[in-house]
N, C-alpha and C. Protein backbone atom coordinates (compact mmCIF):
# COMPACT_ATOMS: atom_id res chain seq x y z
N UNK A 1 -3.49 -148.88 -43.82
CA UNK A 1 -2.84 -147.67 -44.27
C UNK A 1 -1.79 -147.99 -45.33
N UNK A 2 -0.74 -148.49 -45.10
CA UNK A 2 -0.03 -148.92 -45.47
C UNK A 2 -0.10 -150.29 -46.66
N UNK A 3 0.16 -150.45 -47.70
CA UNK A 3 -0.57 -151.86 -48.77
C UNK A 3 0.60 -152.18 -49.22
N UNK A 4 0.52 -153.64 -49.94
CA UNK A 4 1.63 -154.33 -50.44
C UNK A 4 1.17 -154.12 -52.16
N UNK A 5 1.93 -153.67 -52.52
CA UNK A 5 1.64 -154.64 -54.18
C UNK A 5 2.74 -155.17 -55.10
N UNK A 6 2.57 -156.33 -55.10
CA UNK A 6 3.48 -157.32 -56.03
C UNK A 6 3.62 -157.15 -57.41
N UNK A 7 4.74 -156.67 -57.65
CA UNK A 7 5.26 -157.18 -59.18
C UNK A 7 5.64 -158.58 -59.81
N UNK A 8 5.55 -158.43 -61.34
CA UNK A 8 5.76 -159.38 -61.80
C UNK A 8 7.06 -160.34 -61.57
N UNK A 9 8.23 -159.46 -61.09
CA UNK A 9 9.64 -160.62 -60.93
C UNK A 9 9.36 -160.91 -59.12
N UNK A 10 8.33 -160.84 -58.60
CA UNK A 10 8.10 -161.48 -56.93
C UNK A 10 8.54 -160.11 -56.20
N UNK A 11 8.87 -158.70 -56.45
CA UNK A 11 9.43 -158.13 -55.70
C UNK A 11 8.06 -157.53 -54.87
N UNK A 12 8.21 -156.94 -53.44
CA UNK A 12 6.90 -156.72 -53.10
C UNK A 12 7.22 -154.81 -52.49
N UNK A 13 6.68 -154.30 -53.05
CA UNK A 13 6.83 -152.86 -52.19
C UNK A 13 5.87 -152.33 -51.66
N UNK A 14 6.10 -151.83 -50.07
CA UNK A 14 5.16 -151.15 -49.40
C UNK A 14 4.44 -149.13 -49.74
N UNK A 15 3.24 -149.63 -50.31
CA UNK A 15 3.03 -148.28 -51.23
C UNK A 15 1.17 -147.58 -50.21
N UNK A 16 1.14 -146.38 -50.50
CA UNK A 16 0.60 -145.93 -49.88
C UNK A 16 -0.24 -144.94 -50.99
N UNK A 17 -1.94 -144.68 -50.82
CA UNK A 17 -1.95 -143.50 -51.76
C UNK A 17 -1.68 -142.23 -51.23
N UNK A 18 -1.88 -141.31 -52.47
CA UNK A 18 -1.33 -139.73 -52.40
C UNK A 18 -2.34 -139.30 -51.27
N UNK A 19 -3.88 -139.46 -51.14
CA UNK A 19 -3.97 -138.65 -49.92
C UNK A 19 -4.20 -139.09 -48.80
N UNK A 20 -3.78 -140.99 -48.92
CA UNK A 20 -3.56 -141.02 -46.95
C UNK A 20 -1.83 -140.33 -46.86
N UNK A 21 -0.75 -140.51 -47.95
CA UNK A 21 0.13 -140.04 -47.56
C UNK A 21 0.37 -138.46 -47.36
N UNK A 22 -0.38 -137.57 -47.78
CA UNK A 22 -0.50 -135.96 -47.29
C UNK A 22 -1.06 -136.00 -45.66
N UNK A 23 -2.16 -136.91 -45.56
CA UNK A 23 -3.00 -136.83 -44.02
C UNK A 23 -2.05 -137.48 -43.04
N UNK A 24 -1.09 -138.42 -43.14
CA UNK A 24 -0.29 -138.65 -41.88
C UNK A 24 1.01 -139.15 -42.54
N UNK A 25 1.23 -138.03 -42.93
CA UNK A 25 3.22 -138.20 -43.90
C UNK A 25 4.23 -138.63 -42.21
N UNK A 26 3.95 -137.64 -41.02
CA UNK A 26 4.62 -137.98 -40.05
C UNK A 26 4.68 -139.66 -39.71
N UNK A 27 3.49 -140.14 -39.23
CA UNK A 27 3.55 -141.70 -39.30
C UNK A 27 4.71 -142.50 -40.44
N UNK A 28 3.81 -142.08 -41.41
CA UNK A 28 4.99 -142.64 -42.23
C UNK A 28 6.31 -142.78 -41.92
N UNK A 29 7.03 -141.46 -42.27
CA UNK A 29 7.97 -141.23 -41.75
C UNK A 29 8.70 -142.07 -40.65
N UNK A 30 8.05 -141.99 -39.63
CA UNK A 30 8.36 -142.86 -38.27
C UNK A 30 8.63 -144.32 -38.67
N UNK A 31 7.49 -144.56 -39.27
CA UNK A 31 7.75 -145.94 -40.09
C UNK A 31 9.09 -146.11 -41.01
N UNK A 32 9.21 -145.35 -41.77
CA UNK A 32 10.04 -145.51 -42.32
C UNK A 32 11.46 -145.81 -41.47
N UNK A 33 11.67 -144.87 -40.46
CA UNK A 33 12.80 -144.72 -39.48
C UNK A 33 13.20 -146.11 -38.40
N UNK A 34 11.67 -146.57 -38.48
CA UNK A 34 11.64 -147.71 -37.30
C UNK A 34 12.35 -148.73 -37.99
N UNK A 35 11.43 -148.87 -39.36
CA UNK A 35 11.44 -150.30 -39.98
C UNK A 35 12.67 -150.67 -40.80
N UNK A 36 13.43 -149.00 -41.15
CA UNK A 36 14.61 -148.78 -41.99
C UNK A 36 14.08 -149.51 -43.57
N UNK A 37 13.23 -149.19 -43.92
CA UNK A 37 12.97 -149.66 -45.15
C UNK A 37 11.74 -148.51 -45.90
N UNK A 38 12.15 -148.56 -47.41
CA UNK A 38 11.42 -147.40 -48.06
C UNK A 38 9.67 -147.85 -48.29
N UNK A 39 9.28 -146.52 -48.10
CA UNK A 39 7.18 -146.84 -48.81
C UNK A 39 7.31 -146.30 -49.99
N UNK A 40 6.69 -146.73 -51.11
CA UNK A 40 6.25 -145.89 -51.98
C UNK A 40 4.99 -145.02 -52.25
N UNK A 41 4.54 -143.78 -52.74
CA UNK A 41 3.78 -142.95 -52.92
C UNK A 41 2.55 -143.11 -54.29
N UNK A 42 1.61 -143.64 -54.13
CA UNK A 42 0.87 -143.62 -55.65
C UNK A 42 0.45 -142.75 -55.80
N UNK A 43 0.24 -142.63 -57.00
CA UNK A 43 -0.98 -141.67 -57.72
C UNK A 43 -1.96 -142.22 -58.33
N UNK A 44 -2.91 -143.05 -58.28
CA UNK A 44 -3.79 -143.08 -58.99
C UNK A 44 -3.48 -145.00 -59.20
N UNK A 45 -2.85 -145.59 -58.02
CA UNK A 45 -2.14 -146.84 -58.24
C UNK A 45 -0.71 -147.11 -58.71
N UNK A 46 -0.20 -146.10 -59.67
CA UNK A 46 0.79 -146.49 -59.83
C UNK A 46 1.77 -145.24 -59.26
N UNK A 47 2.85 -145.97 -58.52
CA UNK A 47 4.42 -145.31 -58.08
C UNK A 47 4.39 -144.08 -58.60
N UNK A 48 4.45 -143.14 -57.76
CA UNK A 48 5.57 -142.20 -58.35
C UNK A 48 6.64 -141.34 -57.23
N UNK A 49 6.70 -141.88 -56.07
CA UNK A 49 7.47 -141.48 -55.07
C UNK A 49 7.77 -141.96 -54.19
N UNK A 50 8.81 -141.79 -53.83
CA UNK A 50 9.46 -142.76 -52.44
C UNK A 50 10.49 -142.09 -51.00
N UNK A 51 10.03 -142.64 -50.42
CA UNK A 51 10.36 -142.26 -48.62
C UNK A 51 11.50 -143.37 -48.66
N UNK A 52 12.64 -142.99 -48.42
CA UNK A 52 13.41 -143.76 -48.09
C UNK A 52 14.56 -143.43 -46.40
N UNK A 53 15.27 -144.12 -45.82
CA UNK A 53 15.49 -143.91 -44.84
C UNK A 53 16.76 -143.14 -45.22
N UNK A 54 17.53 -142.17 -44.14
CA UNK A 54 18.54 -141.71 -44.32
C UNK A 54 19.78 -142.56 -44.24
N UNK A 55 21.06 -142.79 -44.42
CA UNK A 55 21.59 -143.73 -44.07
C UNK A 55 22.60 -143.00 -43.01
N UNK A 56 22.72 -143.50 -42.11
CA UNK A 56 23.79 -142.71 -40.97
C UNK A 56 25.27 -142.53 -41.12
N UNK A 57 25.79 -141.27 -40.75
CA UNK A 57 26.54 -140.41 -40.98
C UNK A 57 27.97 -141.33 -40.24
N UNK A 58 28.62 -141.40 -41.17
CA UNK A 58 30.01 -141.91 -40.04
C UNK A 58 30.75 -140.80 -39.99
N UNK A 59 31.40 -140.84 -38.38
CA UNK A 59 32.14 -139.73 -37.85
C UNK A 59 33.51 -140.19 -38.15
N UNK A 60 33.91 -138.73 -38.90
CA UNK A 60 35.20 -139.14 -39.17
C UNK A 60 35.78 -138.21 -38.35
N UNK A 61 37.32 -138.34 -37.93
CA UNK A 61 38.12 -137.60 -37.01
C UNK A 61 38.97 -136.54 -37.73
N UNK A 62 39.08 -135.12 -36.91
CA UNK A 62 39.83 -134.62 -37.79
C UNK A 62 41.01 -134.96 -38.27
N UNK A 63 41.74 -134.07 -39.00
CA UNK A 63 43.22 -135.03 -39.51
C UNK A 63 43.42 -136.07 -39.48
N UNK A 64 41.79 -136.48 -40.37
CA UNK A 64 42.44 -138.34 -40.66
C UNK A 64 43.35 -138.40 -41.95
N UNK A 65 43.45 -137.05 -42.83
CA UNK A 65 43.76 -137.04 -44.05
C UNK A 65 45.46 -135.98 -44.00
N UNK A 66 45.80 -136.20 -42.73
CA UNK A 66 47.23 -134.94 -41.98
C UNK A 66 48.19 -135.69 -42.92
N UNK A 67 48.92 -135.12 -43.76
CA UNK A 67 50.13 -135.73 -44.32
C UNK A 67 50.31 -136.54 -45.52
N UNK A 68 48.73 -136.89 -45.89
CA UNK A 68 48.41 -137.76 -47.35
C UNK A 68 48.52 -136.83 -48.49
N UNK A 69 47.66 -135.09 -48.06
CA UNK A 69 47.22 -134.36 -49.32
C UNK A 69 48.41 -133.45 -49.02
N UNK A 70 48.59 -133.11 -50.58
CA UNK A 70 49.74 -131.92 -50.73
C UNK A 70 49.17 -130.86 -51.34
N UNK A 71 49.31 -129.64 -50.69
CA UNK A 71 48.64 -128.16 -51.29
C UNK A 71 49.72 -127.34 -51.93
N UNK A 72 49.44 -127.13 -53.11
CA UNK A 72 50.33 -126.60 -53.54
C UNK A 72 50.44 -124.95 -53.59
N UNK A 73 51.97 -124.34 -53.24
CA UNK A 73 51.90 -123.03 -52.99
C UNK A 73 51.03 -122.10 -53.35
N UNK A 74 51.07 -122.23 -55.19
CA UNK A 74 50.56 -121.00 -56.16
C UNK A 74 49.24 -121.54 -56.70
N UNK A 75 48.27 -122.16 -55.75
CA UNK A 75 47.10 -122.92 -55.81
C UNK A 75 46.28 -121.76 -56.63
N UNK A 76 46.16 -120.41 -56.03
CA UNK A 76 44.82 -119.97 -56.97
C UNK A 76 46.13 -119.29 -58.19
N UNK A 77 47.06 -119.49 -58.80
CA UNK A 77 47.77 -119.08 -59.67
C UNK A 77 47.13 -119.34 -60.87
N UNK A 78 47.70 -118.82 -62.05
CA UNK A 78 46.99 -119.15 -63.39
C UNK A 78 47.63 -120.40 -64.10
């Protein structure tokens, strides 16, 4: 399902064509999530799209920013 193809500077990307990737985009996907690394999409052999993973959200706390920012009175003023 899934194929390698090598470029010329050694880099190797995992690429897929356009209609195994319409028939099981979910797999993919999963793949993508498991392996944390992007597939690319061909058309006709060459690239033109990419699945990449989301990168996870850091939780920030409220009023981590209490006392740094200053609002000024006549903010929507001219």
């Amino acid at each position: 399902m899934i194929s390698y193809i090598f470029y010329r500077f050694g880099v190797s990307m995992k690429t897929i064509n356009m209609h195994d990737a319409k028939s099981t985009l979910s797999k993919i996907v999963e793949h993508v999530e498991r392996e944390n690394e992007e597939v690319f999409i061909a058309r006709r052999g060459v690239p033109c799209a990419r699945i990449v993973p989301v990168k996870k959200l850091v939780h920030r706390p409220k009023g981590l920013l209490k006392g740094k920012v200053k609002i000024k009175q006549d903010l929507d003023a001219n």
